[in-house]
Every structure is written in C-alpha cells, then in structure tokens.
PDB file of N, CA and C in Angstrom:
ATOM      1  N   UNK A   1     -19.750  -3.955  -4.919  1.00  0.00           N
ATOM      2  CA  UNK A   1     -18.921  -3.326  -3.901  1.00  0.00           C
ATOM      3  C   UNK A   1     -17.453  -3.636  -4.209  1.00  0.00           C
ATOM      4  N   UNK A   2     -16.724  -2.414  -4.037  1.00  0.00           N
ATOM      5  CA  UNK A   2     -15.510  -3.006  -4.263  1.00  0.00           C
ATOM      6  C   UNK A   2     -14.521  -2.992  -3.383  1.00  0.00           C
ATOM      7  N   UNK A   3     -13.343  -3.824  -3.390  1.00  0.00           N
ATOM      8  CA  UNK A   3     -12.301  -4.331  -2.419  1.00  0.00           C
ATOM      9  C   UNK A   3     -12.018  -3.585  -1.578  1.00  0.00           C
ATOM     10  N   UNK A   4     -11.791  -2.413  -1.592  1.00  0.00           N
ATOM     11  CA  UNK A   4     -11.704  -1.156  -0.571  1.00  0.00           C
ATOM     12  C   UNK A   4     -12.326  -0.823   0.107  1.00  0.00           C
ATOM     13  N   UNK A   5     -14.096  -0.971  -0.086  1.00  0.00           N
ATOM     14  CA  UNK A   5     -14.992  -0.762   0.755  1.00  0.00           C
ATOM     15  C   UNK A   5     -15.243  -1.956   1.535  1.00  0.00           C
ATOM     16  N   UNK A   6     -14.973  -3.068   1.114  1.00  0.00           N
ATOM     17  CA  UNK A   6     -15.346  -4.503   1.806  1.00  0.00           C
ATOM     18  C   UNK A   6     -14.125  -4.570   2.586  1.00  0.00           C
ATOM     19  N   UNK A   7     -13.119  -3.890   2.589  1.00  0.00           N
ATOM     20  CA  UNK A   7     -11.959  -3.671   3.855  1.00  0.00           C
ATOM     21  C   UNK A   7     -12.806  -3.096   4.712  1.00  0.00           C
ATOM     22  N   UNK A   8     -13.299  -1.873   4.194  1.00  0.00           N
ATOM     23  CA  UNK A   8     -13.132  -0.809   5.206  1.00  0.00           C
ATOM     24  C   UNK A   8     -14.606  -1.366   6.108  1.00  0.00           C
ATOM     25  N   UNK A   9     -15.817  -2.196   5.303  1.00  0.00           N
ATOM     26  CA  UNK A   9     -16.914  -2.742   5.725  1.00  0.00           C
ATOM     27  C   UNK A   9     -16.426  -4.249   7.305  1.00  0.00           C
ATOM     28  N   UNK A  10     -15.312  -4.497   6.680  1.00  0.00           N
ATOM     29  CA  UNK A  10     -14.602  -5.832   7.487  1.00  0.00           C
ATOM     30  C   UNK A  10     -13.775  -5.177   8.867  1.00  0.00           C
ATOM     31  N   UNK A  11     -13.256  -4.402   8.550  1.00  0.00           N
ATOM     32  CA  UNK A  11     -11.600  -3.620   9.368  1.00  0.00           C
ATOM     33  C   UNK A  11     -12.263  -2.554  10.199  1.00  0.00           C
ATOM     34  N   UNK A  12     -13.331  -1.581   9.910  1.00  0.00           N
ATOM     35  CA  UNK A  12     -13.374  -0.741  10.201  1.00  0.00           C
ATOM     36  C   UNK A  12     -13.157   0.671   9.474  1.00  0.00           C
ATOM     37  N   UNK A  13     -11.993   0.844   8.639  1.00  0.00           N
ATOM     38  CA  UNK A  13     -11.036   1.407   8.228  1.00  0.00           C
ATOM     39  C   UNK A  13      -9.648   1.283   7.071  1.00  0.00           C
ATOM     40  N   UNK A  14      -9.056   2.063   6.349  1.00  0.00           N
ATOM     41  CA  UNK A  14      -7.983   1.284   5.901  1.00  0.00           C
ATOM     42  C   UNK A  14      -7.174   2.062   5.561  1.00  0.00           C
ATOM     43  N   UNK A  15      -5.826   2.258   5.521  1.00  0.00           N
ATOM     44  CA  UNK A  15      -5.459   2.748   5.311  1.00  0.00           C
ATOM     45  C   UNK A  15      -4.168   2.872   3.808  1.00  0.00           C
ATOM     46  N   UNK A  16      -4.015   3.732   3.004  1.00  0.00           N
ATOM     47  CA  UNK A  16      -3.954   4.207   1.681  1.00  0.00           C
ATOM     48  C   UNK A  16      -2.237   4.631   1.382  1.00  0.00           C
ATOM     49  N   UNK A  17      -1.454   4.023   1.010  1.00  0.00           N
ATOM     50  CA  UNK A  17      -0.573   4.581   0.649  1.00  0.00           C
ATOM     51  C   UNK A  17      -0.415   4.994  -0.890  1.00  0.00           C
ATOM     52  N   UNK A  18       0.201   5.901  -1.627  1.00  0.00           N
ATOM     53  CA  UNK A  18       0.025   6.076  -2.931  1.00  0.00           C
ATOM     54  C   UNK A  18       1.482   6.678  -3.455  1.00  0.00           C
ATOM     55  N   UNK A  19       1.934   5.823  -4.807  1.00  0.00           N
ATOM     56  CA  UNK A  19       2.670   6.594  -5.063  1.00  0.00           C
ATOM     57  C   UNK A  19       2.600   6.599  -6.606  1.00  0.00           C
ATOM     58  N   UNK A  20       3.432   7.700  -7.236  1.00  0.00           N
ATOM     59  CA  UNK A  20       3.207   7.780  -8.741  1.00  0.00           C
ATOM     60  C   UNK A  20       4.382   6.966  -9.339  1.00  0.00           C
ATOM     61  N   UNK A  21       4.232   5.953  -9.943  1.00  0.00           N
ATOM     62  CA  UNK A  21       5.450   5.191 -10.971  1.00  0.00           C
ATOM     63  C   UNK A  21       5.915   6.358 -12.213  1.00  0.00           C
ATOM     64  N   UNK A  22       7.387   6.647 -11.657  1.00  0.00           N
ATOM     65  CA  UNK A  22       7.569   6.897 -12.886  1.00  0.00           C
ATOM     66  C   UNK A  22       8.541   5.809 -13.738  1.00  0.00           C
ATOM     67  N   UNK A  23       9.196   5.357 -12.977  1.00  0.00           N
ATOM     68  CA  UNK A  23       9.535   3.713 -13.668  1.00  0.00           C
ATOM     69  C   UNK A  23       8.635   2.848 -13.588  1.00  0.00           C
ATOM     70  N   UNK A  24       8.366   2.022 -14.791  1.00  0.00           N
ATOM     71  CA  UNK A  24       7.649   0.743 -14.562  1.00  0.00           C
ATOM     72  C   UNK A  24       7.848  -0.158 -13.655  1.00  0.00           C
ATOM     73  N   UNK A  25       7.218  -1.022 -13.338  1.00  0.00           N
ATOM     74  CA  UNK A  25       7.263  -1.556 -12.408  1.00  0.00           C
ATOM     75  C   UNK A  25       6.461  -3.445 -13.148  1.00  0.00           C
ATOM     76  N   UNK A  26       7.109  -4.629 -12.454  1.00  0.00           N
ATOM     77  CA  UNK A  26       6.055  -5.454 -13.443  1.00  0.00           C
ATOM     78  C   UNK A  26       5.488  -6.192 -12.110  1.00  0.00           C
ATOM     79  N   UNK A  27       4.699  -6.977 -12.261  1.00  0.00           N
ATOM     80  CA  UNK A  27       3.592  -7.546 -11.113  1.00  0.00           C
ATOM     81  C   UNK A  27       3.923  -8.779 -10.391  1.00  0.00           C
ATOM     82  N   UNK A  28       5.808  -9.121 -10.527  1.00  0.00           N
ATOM     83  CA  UNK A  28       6.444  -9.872 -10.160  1.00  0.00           C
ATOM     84  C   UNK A  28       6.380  -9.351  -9.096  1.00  0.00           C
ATOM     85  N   UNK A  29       6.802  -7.470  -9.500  1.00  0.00           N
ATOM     86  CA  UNK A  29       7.797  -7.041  -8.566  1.00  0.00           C
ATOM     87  C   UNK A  29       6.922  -6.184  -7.623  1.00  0.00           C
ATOM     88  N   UNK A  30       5.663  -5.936  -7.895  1.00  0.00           N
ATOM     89  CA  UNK A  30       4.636  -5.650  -6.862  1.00  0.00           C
ATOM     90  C   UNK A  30       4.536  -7.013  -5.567  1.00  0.00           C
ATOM     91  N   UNK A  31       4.061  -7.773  -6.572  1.00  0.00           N
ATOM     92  CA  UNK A  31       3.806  -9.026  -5.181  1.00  0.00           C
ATOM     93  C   UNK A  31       4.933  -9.245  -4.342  1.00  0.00           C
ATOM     94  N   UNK A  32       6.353  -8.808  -4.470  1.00  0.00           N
ATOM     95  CA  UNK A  32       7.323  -9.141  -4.346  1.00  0.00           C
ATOM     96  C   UNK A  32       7.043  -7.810  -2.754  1.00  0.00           C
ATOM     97  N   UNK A  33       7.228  -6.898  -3.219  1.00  0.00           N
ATOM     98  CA  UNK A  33       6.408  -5.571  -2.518  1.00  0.00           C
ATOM     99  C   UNK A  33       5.791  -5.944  -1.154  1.00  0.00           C
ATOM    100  N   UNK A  34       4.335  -6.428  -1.345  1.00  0.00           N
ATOM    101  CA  UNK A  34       3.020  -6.930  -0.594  1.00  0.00           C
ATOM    102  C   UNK A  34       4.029  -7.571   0.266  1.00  0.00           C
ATOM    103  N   UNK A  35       4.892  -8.537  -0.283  1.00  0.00           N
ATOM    104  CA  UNK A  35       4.782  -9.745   0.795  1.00  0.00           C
ATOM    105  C   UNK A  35       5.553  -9.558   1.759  1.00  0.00           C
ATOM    106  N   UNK A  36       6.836  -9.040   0.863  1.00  0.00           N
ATOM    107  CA  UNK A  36       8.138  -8.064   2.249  1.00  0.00           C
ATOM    108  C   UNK A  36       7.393  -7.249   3.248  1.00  0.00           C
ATOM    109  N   UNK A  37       6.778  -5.946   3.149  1.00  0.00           N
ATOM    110  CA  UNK A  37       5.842  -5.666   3.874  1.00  0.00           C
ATOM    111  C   UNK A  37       5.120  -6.113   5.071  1.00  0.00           C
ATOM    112  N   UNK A  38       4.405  -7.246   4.530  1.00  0.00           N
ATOM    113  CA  UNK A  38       3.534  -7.980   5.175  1.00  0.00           C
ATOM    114  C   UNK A  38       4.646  -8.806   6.241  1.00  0.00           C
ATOM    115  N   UNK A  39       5.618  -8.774   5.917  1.00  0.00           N
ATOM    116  CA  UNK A  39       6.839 -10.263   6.702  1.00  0.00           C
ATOM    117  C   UNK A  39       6.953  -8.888   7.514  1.00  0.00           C
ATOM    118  N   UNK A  40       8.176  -7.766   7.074  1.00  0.00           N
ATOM    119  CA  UNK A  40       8.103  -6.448   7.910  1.00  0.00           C
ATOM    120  C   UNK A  40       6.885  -6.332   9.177  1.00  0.00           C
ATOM    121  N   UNK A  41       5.533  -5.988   8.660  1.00  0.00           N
ATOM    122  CA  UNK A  41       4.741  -5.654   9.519  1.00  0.00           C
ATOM    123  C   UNK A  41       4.287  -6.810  10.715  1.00  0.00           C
ATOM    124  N   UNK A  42       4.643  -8.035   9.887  1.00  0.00           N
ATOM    125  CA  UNK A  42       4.239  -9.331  11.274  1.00  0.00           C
ATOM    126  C   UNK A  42       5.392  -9.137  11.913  1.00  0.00           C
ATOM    127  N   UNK A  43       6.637  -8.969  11.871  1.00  0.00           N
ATOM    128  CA  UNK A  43       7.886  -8.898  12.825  1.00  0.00           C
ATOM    129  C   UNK A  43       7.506  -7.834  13.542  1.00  0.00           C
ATOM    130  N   UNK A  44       6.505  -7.206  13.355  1.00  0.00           N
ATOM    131  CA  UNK A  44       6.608  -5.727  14.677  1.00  0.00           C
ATOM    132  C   UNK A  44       5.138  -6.036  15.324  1.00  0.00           C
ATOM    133  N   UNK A  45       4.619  -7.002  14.960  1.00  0.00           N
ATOM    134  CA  UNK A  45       3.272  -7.382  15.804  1.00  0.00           C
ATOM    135  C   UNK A  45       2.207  -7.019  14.823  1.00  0.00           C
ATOM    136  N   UNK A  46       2.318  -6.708  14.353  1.00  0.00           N
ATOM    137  CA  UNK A  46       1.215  -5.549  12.964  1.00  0.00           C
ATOM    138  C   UNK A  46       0.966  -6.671  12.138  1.00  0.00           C
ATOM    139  N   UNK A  47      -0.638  -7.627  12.401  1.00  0.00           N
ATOM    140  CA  UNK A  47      -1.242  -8.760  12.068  1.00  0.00           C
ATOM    141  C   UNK A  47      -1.709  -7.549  10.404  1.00  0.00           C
ATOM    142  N   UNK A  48      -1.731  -6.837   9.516  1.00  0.00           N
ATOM    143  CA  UNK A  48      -2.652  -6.368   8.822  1.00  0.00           C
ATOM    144  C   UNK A  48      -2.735  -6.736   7.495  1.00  0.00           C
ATOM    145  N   UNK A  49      -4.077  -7.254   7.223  1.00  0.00           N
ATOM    146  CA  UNK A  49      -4.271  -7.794   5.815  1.00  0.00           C
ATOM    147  C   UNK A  49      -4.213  -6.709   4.797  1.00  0.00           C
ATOM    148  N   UNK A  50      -3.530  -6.655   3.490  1.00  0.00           N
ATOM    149  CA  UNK A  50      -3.108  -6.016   2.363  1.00  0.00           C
ATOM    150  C   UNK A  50      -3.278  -6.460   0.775  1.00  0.00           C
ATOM    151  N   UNK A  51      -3.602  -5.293   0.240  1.00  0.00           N
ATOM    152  CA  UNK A  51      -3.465  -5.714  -1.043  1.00  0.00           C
ATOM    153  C   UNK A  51      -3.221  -4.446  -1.817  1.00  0.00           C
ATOM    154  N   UNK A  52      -3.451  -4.507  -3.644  1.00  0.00           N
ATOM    155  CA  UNK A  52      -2.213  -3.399  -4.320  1.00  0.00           C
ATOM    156  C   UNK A  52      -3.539  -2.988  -5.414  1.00  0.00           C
ATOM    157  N   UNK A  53      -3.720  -2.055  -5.466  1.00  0.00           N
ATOM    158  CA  UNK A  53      -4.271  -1.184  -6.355  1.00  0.00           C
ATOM    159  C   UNK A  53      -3.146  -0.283  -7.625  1.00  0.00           C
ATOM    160  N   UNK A  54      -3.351  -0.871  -8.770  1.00  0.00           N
ATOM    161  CA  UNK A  54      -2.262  -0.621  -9.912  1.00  0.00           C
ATOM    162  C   UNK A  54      -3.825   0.604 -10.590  1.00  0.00           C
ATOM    163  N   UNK A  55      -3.784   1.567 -10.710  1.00  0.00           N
ATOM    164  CA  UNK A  55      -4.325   2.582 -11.001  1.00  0.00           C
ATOM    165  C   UNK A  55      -3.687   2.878 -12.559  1.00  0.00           C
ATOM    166  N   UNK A  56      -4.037   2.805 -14.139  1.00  0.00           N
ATOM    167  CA  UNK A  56      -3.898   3.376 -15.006  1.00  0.00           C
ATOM    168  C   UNK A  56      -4.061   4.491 -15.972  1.00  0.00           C
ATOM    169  N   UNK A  57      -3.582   5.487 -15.875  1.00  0.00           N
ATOM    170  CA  UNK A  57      -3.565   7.012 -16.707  1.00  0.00           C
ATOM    171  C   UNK A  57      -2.816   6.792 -17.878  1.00  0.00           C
ATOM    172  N   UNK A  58      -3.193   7.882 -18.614  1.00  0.00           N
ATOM    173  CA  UNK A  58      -2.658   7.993 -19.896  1.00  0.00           C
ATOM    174  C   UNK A  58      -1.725   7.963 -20.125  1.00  0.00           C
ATOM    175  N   UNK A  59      -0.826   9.107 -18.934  1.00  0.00           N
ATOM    176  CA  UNK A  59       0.483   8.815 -19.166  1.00  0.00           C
ATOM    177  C   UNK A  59       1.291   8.610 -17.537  1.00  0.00           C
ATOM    178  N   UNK A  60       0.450   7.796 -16.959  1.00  0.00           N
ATOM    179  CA  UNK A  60       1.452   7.535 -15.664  1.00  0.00           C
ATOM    180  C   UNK A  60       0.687   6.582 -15.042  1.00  0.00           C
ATOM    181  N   UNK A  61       1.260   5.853 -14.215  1.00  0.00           N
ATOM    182  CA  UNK A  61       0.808   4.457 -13.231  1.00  0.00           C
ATOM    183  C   UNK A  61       0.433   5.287 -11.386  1.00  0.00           C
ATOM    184  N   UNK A  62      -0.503   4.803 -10.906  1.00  0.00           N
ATOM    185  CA  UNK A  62      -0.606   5.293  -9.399  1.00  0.00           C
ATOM    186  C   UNK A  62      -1.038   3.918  -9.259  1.00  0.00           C
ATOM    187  N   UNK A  63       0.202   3.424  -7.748  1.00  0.00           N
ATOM    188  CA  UNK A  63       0.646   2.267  -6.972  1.00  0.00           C
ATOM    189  C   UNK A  63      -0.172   2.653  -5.760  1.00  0.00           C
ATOM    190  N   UNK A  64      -1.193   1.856  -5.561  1.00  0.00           N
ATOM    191  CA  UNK A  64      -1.619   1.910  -3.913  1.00  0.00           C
ATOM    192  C   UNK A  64      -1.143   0.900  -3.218  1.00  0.00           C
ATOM    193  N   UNK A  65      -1.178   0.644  -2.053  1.00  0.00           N
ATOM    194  CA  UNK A  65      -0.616  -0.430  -0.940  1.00  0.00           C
ATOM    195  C   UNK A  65      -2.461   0.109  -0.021  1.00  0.00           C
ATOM    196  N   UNK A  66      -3.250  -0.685   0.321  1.00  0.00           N
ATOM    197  CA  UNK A  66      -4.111  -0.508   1.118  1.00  0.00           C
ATOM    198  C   UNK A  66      -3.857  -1.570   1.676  1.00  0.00           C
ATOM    199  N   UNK A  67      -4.141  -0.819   3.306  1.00  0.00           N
ATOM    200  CA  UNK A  67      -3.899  -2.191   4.789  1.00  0.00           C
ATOM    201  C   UNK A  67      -5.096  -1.765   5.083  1.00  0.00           C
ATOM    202  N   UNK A  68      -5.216  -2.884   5.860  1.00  0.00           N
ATOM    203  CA  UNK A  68      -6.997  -3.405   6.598  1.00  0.00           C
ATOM    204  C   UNK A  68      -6.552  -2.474   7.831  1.00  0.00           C
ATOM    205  N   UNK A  69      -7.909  -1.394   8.318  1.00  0.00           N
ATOM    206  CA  UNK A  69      -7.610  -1.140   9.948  1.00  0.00           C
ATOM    207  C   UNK A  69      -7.027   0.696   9.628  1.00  0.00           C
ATOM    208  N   UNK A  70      -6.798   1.311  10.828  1.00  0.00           N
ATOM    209  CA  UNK A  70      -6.081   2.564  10.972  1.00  0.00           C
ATOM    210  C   UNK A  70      -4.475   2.403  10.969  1.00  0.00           C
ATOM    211  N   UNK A  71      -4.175   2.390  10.229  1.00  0.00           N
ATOM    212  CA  UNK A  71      -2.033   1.615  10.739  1.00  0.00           C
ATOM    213  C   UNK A  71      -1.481   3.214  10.659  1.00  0.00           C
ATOM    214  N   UNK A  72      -1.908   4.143  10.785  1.00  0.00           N
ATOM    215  CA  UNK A  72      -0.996   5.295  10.774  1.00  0.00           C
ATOM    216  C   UNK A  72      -0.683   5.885  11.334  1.00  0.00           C
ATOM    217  N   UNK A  73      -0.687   5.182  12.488  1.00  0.00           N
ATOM    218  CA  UNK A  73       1.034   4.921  13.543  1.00  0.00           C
ATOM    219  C   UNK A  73       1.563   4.513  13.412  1.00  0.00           C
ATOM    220  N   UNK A  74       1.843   3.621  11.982  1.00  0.00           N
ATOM    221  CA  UNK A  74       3.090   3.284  11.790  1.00  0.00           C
ATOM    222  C   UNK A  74       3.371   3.615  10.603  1.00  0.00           C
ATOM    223  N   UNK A  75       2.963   4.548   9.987  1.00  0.00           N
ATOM    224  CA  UNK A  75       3.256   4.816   8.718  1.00  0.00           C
ATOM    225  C   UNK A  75       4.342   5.348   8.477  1.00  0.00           C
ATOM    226  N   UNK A  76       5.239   5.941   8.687  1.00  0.00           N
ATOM    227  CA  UNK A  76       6.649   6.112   8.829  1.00  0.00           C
ATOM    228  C   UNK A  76       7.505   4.633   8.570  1.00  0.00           C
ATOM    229  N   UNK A  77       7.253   3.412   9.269  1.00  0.00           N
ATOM    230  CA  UNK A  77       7.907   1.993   8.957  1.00  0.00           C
ATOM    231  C   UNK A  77       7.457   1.508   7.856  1.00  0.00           C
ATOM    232  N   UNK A  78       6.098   1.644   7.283  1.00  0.00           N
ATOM    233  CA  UNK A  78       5.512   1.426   6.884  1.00  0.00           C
ATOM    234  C   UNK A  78       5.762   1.720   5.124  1.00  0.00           C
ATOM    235  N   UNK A  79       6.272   3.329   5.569  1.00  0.00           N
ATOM    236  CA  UNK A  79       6.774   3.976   4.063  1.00  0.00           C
ATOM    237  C   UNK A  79       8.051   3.086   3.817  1.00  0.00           C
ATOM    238  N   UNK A  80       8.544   3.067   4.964  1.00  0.00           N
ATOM    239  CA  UNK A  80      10.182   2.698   4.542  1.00  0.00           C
ATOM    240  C   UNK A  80      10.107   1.156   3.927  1.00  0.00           C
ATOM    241  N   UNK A  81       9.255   0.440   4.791  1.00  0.00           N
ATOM    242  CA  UNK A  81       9.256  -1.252   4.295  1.00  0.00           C
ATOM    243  C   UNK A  81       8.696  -1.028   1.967  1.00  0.00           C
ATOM    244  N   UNK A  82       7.930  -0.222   2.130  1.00  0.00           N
ATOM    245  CA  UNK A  82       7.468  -0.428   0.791  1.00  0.00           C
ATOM    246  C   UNK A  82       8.825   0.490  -0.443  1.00  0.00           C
ATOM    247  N   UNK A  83       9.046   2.026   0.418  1.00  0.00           N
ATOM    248  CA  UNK A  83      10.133   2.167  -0.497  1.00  0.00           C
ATOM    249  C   UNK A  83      11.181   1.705  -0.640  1.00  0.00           C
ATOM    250  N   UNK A  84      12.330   0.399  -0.327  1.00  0.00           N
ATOM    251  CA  UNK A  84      12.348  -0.129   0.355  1.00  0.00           C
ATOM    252  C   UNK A  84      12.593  -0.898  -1.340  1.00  0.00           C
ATOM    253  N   UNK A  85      11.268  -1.498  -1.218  1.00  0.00           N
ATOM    254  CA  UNK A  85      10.869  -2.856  -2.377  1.00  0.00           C
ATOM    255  C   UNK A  85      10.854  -1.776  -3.736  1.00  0.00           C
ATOM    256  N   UNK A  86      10.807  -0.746  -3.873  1.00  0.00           N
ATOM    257  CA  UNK A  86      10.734  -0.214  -5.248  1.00  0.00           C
ATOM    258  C   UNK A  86      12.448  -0.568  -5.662  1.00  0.00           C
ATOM    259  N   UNK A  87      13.151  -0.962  -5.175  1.00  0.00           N
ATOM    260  CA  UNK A  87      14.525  -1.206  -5.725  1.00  0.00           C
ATOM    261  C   UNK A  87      15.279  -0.327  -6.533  1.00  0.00           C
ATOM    262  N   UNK A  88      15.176   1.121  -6.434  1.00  0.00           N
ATOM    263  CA  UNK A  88      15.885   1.948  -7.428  1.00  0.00           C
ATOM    264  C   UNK A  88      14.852   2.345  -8.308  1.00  0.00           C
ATOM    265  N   UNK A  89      13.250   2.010  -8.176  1.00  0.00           N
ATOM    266  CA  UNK A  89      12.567   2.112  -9.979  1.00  0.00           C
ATOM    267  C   UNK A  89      11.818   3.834  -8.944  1.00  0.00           C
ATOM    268  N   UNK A  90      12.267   4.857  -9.962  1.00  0.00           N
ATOM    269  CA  UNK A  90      11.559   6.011  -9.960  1.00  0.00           C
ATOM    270  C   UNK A  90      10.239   6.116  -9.344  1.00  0.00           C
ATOM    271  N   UNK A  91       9.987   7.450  -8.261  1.00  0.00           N
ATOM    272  CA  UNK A  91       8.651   6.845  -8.251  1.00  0.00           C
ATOM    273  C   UNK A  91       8.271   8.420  -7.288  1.00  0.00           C
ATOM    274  N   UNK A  92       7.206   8.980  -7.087  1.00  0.00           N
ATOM    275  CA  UNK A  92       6.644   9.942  -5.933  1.00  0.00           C
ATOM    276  C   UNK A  92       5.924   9.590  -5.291  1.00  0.00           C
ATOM    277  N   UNK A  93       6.201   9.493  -3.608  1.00  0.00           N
ATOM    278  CA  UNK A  93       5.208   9.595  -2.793  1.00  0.00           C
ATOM    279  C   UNK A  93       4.209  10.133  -2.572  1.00  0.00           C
ATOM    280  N   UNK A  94       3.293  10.025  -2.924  1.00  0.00           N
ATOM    281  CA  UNK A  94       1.604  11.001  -2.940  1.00  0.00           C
ATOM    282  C   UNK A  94       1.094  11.608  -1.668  1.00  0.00           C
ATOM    283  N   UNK A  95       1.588  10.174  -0.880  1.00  0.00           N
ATOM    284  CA  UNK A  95       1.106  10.515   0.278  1.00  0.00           C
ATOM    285  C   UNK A  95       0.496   9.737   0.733  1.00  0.00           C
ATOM    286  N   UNK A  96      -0.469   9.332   2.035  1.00  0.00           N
ATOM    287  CA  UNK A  96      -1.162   8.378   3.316  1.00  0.00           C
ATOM    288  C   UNK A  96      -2.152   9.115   3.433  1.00  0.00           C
ATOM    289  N   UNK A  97      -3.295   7.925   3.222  1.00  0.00           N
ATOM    290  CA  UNK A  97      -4.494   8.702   4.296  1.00  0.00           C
ATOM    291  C   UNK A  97      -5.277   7.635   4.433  1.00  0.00           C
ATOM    292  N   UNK A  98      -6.156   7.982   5.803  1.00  0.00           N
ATOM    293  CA  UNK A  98      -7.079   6.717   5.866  1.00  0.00           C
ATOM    294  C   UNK A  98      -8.516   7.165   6.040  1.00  0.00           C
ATOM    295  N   UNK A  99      -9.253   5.869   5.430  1.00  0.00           N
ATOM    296  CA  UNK A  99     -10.613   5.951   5.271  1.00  0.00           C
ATOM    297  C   UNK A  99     -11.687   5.205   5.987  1.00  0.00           C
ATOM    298  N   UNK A 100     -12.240   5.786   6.599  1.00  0.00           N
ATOM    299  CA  UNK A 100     -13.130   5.555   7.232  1.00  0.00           C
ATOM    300  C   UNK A 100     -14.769   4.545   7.663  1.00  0.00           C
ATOM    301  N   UNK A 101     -15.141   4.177   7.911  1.00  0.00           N
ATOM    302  CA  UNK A 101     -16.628   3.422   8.233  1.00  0.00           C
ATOM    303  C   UNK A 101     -17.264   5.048   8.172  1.00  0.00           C
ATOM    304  N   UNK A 102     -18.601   6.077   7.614  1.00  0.00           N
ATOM    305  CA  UNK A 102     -19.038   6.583   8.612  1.00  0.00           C
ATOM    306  C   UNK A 102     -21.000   6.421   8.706  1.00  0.00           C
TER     307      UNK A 102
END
C-alpha cells in the first residue's frame, strides 16, 4: 500500500496539489517547502499532516504537496503558502483535487 492510500485509509481523504517543475528544484529546497507550509497552516488552526511526492518523466519533474483530510477550503492559502516557497524557480500549477475513502 502506498503513502497516499494509507493517508487517505488514516484521514479519510487527502488532498493533492500538483505542479510541473520547469526549474529544478533540489530536496533542500522541497523540505524547506513542507515545513513553511506546515508553520503557515498551524498559524490558521489547520493541524494537517503532509508530505511531497517528486514524480519523474523523461523530460519534466511533477511536485505534489499531499495533506491528510479534505483542506479545500483552504486551498487558495494553501496555493499561496507553497508558491510562495518555489522562490522564483519556474514552475505550472496543474491544479487541486481531492481523493477520497469510497
């Protein structure tokens, strides 16, 4: 089973942010990412456990951010706390969605 489903098996739910790197990015500067976030989301009451899905293609990187739970009511703060941590490095928003128990 993997990490995503043992969220969604734990949480209920989880929800998916995605974006495409077109600048590199190194795994300093991901964790660096997670944790701002995570400080962000406890200052607004938003207890939600997280972690980073680094996705590899041939010729491009896809960055997930998955939170434990439905958070997309706040996904709007949510975008901003993570774009935010990309610091200038190139990148497309894919988009949010969340996944389900069914």
């Amino acid at each position: 089973m993997d990490k995503v489903s043992k969220f969604i098996d734990t949480y209920g739910a989880v929800t998916i942010f995605a974006f495409e790197m077109i600048d590199e990015l190194e795994d300093k500067q991901i964790g660096k990412m997670v944790y701002v976030n995570g400080l962000m989301l406890n200052n607004r009451g938003i207890n939600s456990p997280q972690f980073v899905i680094v996705e590899e293609h041939d010729t491009y990187q896809i960055l997930k951010f998955v939170l434990a739970g439905d958070v997309s009511k706040q996904a709007d703060f949510i975008y901003k706390n993570i774009s935010v941590g990309f610091f200038g490095k190139k990148n497309e928003y894919l988009g949010m969605g969340v996944e389900r128990n069914v």
